[in-house]
PDB file of N, CA and C in Angstrom:
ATOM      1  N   UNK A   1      -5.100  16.204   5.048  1.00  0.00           N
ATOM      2  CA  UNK A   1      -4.457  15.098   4.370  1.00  0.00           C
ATOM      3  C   UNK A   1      -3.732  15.654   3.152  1.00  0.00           C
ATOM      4  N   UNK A   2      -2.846  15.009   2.710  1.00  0.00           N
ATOM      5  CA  UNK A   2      -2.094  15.515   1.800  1.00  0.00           C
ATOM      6  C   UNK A   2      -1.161  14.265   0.551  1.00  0.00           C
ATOM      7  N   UNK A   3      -0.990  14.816  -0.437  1.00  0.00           N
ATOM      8  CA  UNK A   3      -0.903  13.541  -1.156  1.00  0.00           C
ATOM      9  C   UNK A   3       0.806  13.379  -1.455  1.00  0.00           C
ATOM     10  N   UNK A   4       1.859  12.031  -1.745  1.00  0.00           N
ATOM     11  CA  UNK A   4       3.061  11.897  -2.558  1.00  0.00           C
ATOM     12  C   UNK A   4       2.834  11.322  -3.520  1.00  0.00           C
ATOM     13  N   UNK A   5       3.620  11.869  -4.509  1.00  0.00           N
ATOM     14  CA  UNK A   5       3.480  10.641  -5.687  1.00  0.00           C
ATOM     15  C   UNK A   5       5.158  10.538  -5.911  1.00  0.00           C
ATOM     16  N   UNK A   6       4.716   9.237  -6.243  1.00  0.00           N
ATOM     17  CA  UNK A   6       6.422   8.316  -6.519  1.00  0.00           C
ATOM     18  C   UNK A   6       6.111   7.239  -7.404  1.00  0.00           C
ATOM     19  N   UNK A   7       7.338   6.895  -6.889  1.00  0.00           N
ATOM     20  CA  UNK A   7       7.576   5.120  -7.882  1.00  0.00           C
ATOM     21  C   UNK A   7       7.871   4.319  -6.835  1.00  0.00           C
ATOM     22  N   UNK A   8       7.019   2.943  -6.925  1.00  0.00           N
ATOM     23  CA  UNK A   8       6.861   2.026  -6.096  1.00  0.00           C
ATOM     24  C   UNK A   8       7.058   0.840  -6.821  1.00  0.00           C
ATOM     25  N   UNK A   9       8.347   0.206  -6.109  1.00  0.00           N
ATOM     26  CA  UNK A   9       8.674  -0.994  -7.209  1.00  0.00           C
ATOM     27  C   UNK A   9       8.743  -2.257  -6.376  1.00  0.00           C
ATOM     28  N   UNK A  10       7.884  -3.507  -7.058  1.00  0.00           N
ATOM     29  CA  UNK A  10       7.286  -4.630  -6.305  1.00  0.00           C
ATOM     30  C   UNK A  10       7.636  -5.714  -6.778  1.00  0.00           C
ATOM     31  N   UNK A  11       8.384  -7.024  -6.984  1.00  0.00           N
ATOM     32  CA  UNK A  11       8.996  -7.804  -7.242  1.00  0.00           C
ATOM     33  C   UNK A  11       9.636  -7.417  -9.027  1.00  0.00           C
ATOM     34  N   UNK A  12      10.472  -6.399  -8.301  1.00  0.00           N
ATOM     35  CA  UNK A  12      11.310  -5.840  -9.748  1.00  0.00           C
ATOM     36  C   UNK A  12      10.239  -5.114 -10.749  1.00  0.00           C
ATOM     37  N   UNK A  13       9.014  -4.556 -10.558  1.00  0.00           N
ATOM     38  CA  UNK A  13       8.007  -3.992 -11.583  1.00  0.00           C
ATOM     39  C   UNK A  13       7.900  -2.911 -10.983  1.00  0.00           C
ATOM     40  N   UNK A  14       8.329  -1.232 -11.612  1.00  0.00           N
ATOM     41  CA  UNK A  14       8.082  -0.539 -11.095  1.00  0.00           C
ATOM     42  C   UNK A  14       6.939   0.547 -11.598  1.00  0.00           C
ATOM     43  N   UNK A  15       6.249   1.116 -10.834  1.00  0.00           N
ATOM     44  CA  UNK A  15       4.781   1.740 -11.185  1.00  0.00           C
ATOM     45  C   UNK A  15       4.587   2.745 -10.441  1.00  0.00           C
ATOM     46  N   UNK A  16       3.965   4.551 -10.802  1.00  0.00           N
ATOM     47  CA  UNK A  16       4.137   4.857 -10.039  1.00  0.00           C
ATOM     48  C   UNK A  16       2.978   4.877  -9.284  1.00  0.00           C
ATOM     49  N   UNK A  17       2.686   5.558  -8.203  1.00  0.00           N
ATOM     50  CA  UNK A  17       1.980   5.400  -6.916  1.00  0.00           C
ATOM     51  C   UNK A  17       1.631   7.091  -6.421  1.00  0.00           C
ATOM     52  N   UNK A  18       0.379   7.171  -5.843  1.00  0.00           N
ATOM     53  CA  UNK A  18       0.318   8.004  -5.098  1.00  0.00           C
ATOM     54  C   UNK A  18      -0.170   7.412  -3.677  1.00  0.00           C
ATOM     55  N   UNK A  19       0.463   8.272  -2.671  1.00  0.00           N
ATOM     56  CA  UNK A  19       0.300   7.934  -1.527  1.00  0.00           C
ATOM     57  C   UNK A  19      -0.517   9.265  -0.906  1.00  0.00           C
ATOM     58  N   UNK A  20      -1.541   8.402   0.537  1.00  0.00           N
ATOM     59  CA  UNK A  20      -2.317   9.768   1.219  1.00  0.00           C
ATOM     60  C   UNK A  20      -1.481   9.493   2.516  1.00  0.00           C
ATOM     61  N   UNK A  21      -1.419  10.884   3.144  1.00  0.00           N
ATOM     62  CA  UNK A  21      -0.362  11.382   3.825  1.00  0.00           C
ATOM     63  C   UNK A  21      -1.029  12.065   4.926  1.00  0.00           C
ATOM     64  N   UNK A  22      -0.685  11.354   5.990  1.00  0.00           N
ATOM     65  CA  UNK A  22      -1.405  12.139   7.177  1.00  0.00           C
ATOM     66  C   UNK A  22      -0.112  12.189   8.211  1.00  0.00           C
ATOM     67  N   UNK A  23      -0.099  12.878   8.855  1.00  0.00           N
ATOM     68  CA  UNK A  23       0.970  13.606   9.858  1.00  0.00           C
ATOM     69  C   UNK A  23       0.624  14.300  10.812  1.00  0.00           C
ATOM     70  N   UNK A  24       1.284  14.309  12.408  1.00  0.00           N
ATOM     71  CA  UNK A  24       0.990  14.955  13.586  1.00  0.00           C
ATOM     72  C   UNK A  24       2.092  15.396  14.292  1.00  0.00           C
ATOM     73  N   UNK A  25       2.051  15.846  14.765  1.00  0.00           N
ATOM     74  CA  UNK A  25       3.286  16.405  15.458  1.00  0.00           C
ATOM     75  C   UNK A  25       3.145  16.996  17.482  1.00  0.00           C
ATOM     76  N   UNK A  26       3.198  16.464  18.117  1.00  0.00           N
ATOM     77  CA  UNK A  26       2.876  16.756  19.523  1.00  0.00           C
ATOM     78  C   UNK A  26       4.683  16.879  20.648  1.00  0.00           C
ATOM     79  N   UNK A  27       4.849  18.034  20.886  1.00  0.00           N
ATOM     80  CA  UNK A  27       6.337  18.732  21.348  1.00  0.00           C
ATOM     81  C   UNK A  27       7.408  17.843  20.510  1.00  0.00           C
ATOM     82  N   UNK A  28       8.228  16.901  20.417  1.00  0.00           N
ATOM     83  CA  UNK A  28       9.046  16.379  20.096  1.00  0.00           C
ATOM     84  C   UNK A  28       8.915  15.220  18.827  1.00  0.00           C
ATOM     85  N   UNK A  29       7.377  14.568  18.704  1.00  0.00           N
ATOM     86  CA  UNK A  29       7.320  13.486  18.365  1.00  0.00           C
ATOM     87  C   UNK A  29       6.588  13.684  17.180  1.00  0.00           C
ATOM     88  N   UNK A  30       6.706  13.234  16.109  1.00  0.00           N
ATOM     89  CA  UNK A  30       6.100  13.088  14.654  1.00  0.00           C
ATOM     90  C   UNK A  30       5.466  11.893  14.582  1.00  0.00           C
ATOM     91  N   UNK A  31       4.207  11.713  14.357  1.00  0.00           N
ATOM     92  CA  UNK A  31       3.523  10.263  14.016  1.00  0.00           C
ATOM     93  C   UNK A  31       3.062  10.684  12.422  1.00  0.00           C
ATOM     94  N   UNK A  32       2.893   9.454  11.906  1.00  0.00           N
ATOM     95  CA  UNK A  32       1.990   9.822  10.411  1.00  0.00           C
ATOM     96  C   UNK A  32       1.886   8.482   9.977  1.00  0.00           C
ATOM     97  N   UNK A  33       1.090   8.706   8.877  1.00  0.00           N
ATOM     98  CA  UNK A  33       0.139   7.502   8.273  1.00  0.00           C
ATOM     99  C   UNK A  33       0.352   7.725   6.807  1.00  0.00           C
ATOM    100  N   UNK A  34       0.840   6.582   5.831  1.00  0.00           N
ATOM    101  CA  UNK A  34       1.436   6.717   4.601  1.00  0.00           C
ATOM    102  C   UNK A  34       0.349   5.316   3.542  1.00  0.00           C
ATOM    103  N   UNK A  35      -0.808   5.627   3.262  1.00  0.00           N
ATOM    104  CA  UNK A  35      -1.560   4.795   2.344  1.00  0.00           C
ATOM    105  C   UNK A  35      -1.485   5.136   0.978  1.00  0.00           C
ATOM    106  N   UNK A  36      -1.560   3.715   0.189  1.00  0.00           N
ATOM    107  CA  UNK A  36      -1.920   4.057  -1.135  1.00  0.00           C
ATOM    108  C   UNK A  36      -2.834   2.306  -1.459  1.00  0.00           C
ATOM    109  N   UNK A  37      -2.969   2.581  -2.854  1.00  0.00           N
ATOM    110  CA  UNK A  37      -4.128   1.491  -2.854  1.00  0.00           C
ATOM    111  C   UNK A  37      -3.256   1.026  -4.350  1.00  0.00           C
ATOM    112  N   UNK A  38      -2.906  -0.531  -4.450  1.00  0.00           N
ATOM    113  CA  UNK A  38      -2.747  -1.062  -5.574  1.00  0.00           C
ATOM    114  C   UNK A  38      -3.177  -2.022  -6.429  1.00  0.00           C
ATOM    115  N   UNK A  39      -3.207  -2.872  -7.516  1.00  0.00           N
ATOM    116  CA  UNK A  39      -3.438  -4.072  -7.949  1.00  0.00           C
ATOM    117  C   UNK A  39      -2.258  -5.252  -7.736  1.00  0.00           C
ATOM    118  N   UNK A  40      -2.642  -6.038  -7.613  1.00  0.00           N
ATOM    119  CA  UNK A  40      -1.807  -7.280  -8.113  1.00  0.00           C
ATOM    120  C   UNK A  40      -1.476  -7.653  -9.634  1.00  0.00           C
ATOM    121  N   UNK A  41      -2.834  -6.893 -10.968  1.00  0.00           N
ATOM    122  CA  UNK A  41      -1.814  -7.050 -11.692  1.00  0.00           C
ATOM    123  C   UNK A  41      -0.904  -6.395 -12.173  1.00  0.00           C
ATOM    124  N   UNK A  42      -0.906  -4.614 -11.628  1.00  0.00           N
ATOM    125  CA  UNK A  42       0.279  -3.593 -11.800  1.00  0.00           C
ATOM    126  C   UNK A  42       1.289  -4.221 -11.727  1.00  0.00           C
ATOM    127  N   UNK A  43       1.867  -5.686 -11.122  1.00  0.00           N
ATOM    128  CA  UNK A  43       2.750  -5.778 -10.385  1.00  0.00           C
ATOM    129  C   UNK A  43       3.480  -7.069 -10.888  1.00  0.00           C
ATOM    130  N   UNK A  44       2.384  -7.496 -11.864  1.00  0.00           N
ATOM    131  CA  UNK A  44       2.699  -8.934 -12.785  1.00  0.00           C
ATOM    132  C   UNK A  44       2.341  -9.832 -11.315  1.00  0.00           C
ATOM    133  N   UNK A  45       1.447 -10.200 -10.519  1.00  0.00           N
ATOM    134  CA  UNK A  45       1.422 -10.853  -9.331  1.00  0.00           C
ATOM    135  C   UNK A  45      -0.059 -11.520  -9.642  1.00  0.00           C
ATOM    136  N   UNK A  46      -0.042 -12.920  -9.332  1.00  0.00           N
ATOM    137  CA  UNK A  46      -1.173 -13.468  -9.363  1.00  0.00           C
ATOM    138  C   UNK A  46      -1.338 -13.189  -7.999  1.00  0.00           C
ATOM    139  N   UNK A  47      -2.943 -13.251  -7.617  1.00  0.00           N
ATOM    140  CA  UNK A  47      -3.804 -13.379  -6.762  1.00  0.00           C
ATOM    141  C   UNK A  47      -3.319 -15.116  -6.289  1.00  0.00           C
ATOM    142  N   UNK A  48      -2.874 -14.920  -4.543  1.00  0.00           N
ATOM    143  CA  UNK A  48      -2.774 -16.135  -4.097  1.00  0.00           C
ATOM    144  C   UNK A  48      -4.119 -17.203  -4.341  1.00  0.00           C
ATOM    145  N   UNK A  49      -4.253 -18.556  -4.404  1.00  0.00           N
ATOM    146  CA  UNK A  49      -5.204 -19.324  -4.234  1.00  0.00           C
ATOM    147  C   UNK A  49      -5.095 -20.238  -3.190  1.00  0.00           C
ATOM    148  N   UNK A  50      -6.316 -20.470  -2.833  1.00  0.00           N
ATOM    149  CA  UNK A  50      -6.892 -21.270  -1.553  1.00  0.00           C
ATOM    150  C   UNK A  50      -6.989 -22.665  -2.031  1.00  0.00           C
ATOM    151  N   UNK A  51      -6.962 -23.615  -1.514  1.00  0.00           N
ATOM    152  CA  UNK A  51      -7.102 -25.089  -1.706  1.00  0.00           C
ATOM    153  C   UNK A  51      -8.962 -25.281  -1.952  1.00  0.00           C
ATOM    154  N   UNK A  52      -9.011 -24.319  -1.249  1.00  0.00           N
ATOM    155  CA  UNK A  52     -10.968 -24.689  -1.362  1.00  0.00           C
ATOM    156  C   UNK A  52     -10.901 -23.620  -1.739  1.00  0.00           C
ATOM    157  N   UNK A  53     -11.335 -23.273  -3.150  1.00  0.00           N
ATOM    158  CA  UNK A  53     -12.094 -21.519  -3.411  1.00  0.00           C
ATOM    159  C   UNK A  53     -13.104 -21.615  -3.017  1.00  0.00           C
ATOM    160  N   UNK A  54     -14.029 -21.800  -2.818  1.00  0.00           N
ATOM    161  CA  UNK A  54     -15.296 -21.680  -2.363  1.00  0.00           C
ATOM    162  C   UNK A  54     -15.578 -21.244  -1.050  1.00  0.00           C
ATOM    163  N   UNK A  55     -14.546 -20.937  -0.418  1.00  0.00           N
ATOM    164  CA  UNK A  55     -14.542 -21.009   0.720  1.00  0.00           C
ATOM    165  C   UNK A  55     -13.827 -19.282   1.315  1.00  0.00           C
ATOM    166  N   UNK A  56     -12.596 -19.123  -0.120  1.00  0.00           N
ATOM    167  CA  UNK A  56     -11.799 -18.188   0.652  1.00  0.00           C
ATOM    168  C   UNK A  56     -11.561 -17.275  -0.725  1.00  0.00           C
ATOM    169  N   UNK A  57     -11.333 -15.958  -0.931  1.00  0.00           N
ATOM    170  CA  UNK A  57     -11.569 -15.376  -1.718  1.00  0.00           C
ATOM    171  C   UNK A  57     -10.421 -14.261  -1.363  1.00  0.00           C
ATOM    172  N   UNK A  58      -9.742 -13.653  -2.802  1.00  0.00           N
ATOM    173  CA  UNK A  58      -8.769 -12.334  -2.288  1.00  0.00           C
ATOM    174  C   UNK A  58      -9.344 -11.264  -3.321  1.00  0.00           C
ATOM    175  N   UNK A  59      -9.459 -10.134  -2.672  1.00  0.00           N
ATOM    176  CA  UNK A  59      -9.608  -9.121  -3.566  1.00  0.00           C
ATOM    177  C   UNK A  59      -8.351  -8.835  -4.436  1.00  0.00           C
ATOM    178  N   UNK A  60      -8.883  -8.158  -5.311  1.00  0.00           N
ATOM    179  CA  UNK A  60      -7.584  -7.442  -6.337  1.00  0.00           C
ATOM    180  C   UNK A  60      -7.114  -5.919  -6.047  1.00  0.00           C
ATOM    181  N   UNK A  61      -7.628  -5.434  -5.276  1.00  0.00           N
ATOM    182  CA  UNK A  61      -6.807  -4.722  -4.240  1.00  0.00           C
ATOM    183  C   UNK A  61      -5.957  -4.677  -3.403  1.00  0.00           C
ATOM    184  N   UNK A  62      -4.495  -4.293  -3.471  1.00  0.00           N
ATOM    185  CA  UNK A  62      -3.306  -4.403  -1.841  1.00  0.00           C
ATOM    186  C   UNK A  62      -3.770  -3.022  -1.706  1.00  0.00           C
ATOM    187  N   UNK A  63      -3.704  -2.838  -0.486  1.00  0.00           N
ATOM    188  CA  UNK A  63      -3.968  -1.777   0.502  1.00  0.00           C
ATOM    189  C   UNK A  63      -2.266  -1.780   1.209  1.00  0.00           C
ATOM    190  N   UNK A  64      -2.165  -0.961   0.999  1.00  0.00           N
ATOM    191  CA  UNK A  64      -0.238  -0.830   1.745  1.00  0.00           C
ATOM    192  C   UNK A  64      -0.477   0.326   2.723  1.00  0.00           C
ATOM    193  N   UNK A  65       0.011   0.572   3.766  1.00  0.00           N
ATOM    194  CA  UNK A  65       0.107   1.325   4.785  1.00  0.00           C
ATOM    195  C   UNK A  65       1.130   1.068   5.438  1.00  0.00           C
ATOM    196  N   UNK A  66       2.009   2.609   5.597  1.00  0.00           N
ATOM    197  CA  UNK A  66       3.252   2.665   5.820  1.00  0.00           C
ATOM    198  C   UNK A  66       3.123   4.056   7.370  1.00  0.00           C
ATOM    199  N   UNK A  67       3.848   2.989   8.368  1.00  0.00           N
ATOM    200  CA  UNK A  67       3.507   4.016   9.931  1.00  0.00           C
ATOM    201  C   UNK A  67       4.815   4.676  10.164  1.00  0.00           C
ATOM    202  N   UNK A  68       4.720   5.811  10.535  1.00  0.00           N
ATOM    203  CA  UNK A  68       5.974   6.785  10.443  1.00  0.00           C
ATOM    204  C   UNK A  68       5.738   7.238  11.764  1.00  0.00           C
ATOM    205  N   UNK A  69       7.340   7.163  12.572  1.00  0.00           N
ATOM    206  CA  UNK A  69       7.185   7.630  13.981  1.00  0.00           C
ATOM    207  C   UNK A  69       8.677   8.075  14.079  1.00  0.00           C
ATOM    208  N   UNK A  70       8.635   9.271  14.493  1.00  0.00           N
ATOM    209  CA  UNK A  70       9.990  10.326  14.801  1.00  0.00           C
ATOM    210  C   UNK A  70      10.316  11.100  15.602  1.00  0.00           C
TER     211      UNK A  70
END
């Protein structure tokens, strides 16, 4: 595994990011796997709400995963 770091910009707020980086390669074809882990409030973003909280709950974690095929 292997890591990028950048800038990742999310309703106009930009922050940077590291991403984990996985990659394969079989005769012609490149697959890979592009994760990083963020907040909602890096991003100035409220946490959606449910009509019933009691019921439904969001973490303060986005999990982004980005699939690469070539």
């Amino acid at each position: 595994m292997s890591t990028i770091d950048g800038l990742l910009t999310v309703h106009g707020v930009t922050k940077p990011a590291t991403w984990n980086v996985t990659a394969e390669r079989k005769g012609r074809d490149l697959t890979g796997m592009a994760t990083t882990l963020v907040h909602w409030a890096d991003f100035d973003l409220g946490k959606p709400q449910a009509a019933v909280t009691q019921v439904v709950s969001v973490s303060d974690d986005i999990r982004i995963e980005l699939q690469l095929v070539g």
